[in-house]
Protein backbone atom coordinates (compact mmCIF):
# COMPACT_ATOMS: atom_id res chain seq x y z
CA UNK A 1 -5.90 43.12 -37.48
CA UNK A 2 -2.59 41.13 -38.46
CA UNK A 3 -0.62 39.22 -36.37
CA UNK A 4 2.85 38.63 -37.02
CA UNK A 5 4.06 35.22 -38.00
CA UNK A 6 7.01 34.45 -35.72
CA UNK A 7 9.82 33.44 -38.03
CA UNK A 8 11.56 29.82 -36.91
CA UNK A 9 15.12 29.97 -36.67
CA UNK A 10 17.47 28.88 -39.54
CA UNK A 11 18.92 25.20 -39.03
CA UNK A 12 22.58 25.39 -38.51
CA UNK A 13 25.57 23.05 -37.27
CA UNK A 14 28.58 24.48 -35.26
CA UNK A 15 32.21 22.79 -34.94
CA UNK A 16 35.04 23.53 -32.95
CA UNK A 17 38.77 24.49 -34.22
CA UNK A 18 40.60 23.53 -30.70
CA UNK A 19 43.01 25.66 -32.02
CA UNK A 20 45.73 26.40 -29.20
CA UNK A 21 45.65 30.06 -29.79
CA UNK A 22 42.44 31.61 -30.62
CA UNK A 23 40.27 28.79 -30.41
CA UNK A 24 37.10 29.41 -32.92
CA UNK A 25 33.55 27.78 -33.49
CA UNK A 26 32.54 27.22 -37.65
CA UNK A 27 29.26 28.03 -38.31
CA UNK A 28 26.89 26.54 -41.25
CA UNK A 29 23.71 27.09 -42.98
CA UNK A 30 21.53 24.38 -43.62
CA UNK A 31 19.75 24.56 -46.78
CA UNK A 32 16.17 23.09 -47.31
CA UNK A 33 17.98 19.79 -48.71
CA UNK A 34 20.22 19.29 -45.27
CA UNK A 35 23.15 20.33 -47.55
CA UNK A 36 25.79 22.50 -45.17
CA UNK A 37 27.44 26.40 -46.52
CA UNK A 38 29.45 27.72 -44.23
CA UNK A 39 28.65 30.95 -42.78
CA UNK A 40 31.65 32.75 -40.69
CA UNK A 41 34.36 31.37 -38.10
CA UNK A 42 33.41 33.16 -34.98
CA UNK A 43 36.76 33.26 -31.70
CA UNK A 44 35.72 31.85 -28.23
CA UNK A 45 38.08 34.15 -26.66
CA UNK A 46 40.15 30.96 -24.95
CA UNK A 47 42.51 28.66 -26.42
CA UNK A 48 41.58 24.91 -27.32
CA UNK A 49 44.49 22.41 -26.75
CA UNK A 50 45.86 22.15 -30.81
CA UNK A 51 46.47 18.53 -30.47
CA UNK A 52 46.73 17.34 -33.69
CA UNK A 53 45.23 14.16 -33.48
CA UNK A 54 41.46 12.80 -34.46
CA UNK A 55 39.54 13.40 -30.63
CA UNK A 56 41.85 15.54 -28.87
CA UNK A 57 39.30 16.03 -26.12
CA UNK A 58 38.13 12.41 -25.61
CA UNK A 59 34.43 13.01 -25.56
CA UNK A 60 30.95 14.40 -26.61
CA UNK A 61 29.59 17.38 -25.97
CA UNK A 62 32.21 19.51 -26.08
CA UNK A 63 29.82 21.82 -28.05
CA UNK A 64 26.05 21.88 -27.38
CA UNK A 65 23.19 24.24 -27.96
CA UNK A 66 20.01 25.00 -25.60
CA UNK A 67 17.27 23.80 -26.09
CA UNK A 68 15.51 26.37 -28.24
CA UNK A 69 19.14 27.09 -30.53
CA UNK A 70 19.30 30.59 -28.44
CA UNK A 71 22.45 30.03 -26.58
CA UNK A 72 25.98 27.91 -27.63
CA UNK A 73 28.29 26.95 -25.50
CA UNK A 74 31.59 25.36 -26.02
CA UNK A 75 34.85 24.66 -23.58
CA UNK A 76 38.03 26.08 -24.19
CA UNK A 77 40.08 22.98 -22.66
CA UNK A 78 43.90 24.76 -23.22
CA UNK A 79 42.84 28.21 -21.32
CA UNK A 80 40.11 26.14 -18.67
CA UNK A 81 37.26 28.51 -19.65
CA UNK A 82 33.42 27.77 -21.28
CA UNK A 83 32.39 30.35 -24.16
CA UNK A 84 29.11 31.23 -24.34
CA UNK A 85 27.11 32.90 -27.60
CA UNK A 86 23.59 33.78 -28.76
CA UNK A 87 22.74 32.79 -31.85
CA UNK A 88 20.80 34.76 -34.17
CA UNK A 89 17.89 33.78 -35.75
CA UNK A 90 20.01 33.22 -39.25
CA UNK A 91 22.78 31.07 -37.04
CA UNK A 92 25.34 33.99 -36.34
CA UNK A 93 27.03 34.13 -33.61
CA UNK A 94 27.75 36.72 -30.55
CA UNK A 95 30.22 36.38 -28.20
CA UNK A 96 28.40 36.46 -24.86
CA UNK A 97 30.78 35.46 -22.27
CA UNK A 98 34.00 33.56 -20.69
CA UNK A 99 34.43 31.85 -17.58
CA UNK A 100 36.61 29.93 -15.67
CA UNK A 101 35.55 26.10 -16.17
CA UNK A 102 36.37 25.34 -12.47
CA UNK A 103 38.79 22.99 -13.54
CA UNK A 104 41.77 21.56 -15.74
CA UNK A 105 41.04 20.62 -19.74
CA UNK A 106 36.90 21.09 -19.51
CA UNK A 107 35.33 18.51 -22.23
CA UNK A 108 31.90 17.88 -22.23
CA UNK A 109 28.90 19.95 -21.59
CA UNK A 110 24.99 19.34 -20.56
CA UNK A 111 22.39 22.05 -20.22
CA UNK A 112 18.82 21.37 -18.34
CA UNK A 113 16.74 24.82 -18.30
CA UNK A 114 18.90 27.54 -17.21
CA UNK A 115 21.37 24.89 -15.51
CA UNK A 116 25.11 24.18 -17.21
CA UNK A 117 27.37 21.47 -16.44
CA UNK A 118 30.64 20.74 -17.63
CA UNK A 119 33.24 18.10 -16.80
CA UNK A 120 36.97 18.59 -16.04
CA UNK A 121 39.36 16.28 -17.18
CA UNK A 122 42.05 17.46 -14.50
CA UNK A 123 45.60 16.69 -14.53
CA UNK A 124 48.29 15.53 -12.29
CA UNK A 125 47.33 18.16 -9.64
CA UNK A 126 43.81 18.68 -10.06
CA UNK A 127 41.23 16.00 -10.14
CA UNK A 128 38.45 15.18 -12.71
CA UNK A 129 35.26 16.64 -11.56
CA UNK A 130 32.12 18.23 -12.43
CA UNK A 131 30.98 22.22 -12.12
CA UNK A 132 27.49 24.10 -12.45
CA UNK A 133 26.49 27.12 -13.73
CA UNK A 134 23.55 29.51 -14.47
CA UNK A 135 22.67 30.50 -17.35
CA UNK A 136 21.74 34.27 -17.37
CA UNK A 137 18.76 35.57 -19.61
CA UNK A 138 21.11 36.99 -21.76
CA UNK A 139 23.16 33.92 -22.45
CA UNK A 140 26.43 34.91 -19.61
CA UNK A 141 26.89 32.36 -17.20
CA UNK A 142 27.36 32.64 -13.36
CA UNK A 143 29.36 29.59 -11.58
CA UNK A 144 27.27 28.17 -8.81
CA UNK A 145 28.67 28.41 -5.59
CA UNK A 146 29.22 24.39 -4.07
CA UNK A 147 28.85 23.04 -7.86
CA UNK A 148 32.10 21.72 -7.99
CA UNK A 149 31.99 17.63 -6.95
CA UNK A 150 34.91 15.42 -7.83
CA UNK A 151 34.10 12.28 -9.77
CA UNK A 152 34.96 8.40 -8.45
CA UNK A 153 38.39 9.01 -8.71
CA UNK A 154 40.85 11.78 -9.05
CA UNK A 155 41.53 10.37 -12.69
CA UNK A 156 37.89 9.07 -13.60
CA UNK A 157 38.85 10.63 -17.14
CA UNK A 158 35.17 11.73 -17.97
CA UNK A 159 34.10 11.64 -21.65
CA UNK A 160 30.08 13.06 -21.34
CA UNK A 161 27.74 14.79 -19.25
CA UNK A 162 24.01 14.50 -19.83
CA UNK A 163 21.20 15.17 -17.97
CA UNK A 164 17.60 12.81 -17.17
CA UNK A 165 14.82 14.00 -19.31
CA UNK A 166 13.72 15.55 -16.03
CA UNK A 167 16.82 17.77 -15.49
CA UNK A 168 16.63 15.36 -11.82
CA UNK A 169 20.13 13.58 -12.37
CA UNK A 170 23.24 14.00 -14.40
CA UNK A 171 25.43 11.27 -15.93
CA UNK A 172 29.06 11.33 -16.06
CA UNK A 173 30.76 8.28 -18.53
CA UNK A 174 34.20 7.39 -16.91
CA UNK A 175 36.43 6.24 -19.48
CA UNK A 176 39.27 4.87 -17.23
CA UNK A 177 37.00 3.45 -14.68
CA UNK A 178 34.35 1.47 -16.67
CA UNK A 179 31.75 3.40 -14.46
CA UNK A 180 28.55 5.73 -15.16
CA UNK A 181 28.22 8.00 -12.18
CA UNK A 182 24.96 9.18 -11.22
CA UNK A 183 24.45 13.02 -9.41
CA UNK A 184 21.23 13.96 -7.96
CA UNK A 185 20.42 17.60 -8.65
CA UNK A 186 19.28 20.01 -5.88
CA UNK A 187 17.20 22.62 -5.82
CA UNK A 188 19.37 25.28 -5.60
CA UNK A 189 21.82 23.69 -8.58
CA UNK A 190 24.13 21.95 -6.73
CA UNK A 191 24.43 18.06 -6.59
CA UNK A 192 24.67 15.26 -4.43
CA UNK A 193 26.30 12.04 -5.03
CA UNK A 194 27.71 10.44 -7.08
CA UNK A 195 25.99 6.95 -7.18
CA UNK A 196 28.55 4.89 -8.92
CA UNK A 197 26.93 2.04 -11.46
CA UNK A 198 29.61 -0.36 -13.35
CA UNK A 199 29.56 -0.20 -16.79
CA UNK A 200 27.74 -2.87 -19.23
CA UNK A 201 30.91 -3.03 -21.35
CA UNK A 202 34.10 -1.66 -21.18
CA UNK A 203 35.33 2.32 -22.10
CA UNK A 204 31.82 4.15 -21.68
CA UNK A 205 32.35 6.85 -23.77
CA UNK A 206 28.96 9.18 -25.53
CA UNK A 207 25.60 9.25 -23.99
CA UNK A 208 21.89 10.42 -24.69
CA UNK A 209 18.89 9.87 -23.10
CA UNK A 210 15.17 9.12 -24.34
CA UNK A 211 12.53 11.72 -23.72
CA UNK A 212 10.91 8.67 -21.91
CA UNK A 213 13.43 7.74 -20.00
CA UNK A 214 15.96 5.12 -20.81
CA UNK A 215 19.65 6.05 -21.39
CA UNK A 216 22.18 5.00 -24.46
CA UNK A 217 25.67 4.84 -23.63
CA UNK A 218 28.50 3.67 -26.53
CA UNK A 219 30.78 1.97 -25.61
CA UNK A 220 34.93 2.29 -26.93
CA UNK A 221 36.49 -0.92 -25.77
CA UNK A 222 32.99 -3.20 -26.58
CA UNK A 223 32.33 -1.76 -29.67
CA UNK A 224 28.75 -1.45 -28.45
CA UNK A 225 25.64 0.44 -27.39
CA UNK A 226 24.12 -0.17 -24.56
CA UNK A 227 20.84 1.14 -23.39
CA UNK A 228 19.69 1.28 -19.53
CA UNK A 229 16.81 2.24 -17.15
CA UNK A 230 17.36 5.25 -14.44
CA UNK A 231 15.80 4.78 -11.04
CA UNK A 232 15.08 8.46 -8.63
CA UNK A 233 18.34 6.21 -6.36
CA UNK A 234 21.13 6.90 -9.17
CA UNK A 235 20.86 2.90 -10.06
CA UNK A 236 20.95 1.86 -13.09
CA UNK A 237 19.63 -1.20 -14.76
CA UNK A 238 20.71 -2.69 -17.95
CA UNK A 239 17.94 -3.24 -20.79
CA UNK A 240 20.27 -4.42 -23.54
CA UNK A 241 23.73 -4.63 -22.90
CA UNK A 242 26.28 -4.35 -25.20
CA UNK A 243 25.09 -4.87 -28.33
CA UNK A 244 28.22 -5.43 -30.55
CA UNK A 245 28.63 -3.67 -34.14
CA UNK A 246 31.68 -5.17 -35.09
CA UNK A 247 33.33 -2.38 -35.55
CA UNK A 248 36.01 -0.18 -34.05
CA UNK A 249 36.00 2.66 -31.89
CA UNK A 250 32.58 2.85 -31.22
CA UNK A 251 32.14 6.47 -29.29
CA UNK A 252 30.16 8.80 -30.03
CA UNK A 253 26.11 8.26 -30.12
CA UNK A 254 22.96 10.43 -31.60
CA UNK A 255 19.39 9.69 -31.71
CA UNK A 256 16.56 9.98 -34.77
CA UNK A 257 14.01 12.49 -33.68
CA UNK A 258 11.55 10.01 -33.08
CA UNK A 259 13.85 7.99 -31.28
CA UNK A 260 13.36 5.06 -33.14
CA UNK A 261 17.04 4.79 -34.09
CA UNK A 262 20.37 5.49 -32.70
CA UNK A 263 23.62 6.04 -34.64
CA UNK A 264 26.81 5.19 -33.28
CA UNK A 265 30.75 6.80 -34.83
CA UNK A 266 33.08 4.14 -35.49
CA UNK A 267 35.73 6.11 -36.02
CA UNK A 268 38.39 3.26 -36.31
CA UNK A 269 36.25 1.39 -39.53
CA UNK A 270 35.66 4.81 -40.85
CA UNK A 271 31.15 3.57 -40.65
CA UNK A 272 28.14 4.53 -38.68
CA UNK A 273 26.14 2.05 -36.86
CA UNK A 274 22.56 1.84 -37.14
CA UNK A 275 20.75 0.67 -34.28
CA UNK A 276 16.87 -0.02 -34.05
CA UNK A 277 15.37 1.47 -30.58
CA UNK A 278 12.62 -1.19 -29.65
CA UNK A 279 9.66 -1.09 -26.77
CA UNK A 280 11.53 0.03 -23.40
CA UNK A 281 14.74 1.58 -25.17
CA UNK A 282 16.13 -2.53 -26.61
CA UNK A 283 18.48 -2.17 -28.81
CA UNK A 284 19.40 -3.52 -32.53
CA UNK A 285 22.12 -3.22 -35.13
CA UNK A 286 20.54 -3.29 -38.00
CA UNK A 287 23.11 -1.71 -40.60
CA UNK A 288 26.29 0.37 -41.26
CA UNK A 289 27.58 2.97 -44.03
CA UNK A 290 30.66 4.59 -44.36
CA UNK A 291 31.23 7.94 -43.22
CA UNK A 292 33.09 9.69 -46.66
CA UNK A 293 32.63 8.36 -50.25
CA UNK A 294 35.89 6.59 -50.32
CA UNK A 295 35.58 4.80 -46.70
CA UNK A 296 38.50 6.90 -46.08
CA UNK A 297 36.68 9.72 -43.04
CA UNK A 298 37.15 8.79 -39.14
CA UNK A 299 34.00 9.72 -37.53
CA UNK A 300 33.45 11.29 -34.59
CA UNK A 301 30.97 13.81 -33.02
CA UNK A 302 27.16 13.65 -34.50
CA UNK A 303 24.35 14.96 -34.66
CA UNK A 304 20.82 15.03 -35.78
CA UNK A 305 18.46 18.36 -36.91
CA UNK A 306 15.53 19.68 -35.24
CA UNK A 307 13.55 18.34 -38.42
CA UNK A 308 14.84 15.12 -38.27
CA UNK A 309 15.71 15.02 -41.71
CA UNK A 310 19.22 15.14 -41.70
CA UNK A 311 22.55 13.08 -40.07
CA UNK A 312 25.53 14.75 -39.59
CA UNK A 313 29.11 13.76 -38.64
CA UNK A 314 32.57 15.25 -37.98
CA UNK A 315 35.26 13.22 -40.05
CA UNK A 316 37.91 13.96 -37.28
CA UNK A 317 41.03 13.09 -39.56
CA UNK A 318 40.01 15.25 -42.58
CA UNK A 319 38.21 18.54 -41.32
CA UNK A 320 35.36 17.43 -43.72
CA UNK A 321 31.54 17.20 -42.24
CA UNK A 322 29.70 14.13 -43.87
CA UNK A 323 25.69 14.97 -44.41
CA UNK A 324 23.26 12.21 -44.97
CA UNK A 325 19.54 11.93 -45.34
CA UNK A 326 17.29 10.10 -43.27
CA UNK A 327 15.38 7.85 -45.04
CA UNK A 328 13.05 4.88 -44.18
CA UNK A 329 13.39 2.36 -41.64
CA UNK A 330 16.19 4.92 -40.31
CA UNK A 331 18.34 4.36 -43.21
CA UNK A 332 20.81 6.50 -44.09
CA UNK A 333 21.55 8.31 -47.65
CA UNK A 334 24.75 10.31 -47.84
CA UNK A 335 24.20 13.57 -50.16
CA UNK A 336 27.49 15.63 -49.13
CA UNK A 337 30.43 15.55 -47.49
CA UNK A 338 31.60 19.41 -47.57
CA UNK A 339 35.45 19.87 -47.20
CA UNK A 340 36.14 23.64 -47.30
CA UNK A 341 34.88 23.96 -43.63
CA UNK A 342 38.22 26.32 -42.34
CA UNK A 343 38.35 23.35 -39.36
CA UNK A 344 41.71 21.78 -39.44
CA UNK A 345 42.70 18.45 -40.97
CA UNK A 346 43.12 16.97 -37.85
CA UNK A 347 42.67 17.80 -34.39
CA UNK A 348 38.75 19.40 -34.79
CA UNK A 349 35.80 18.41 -32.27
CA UNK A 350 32.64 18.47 -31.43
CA UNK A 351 29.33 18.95 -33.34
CA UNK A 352 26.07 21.03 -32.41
CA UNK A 353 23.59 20.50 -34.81
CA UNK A 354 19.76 22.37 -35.30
């Protein structure tokens, strides 16, 4: 008798044109090396926002996988709508579905399970909140009815959504407040809250947690990571706060697959920031390199592969992807930066990597 070997999925990394008509995701290969070849530009059936500038969106996560690389999902913010796809196991992609994001400009995403949340930006006459959906077996999503909850303020300006290692609580960074809210999540999907925590440092911008627990959260103003500990209330509690890179624009945050390194965009000194993740989730900066060859790339959206072999980073003001190796002691060992991705110049986001 034989039993067939279940073939692993292809790693792959997905951007995001934000074109304002016909918004498309970019699909890549990864080859054994970490080295990127791009496979096909694939429509989202909505329209990003076409703003030509480097983070149109103002956040991470505007592009995210599930957990097993099955399912993609990224928000349309011109046409208010969230694309879903299912990924083959070579990294192609299927249109799945389109729905309204139950709000204005959606820009971050979070998925726990078969539970989907996105945040709404708003504009002058809606406010910034939150929505849920499920996530069908077949990768279409169905809004949850009572998911919609405003955030602190009608203009909390949220830049990521994450949710606890638990999938018990979701995160929301406010950029314009200097606050992390803090949702519980019911039973039946819905949430309750939020429990409104100041912010170590000022503009909280990326998030991600620890499978064990504590959370990382960049911040733009500080030019910092800070790391914190969740109780079951919605408090949080600051393990190291603001740790200071000297750097500039400090947004956008992934973690080694070990988690015993974080890696922060700078996008304004054109460098990543390597910080060392100690006992409890304490934090260290430890090192930077430049994004591009010539120190010339602004980073933005990250993100590490299922291996853990390989960084990768949007350059957000040249349409390239930089691709570095993960060495010792976290280090890290650029070996491409791949130009001909069909993103534009400028005006690109978000990065889901596998």
């Amino acid at each position: 008798m034989h039993c067939k070997k279940k073939r692993r999925r292809i790693g792959a990394v997905y951007s995001m044109t934000n074109a304002a008509v016909d918004n498309e995701v970019i699909a890549f290969r990864r080859g054994r090396n970490g080295k990127l070849i791009r496979i096909n530009a694939y429509q989202t059936g909505g329209n990003g926002t076409g703003e030509a500038i480097i983070d149109p969106l103002a956040s991470q996560g505007s592009i995210i996988l599930s957990s097993h690389g099955r399912f993609l999902f990224v928000v349309n913010a011109g046409s208010n709508s969230i694309s879903s796809f299912r990924v083959s196991r070579h990294g192609e992609l299927t249109l799945v579905d389109v729905e309204p994001s139950g709000g204005v400009r959606p820009n971050s995403l979070a998925i726990f399970g078969s539970l989907l949340y996105v945040t709404n930006v708003g504009n002058a006459a809606n406010a910034s909140n939150i929505t849920g959906f499920r996530v069908e077996i077949n990768g279409s999503l169905t809004v949850i009815a009572g998911s919609t909850h405003a955030l602190s303020t009608i203009t909390a300006q949220p830049a990521c959504v994450v949710f606890s290692p638990d999938g018990s609580q979701v995160v929301v960074s406010e950029l314009n407040n200097n606050l992390l809210s803090v949702f519980q999540v019911n039973g039946d999907g819905t949430l309750t809250g939020p429990v409104i925590n100041n912010s170590n440092g000022a503009g909280p911008f990326g998030s991600v947690f620890l499978r064990k627990g504590p959370l990382l959260n960049t911040e733009a103003g500080a030019n910092a990571l800070s790391s914190y500990s969740l109780a079951d209330n919605g408090v949080l509690s600051v393990i190291s706060g603001s740790v200071q890179n000297f750097q500039a624009a400090t947004c956008w945050v992934s973690k080694s697959k070990w988690e015993h390194f974080a890696y922060t965009s700078n996008t304004g000194s054109h460098t990543i920031t390597i910080y060392r993740i100690g006992d409890c989730g304490t934090l260290t900066a430890v090192d930077i390199v430049y994004s591009t060859f010539r120190a010339q790339g602004a980073p933005i959206d990250s993100g590490v592969s299922w291996d853990g072999r390989n960084f990768y980073v949007l350059n957000g003001n040249q349409g390239s992807i930089s691709v570095f190796r993960i060495g010792k002691h976290g280090r890290l060992i650029r070996i491409q930066v791949i130009k001909d991705t069909g993103l534009p110049e400028v005006g690109a986001q978000g990065l889901a990597v596998r």
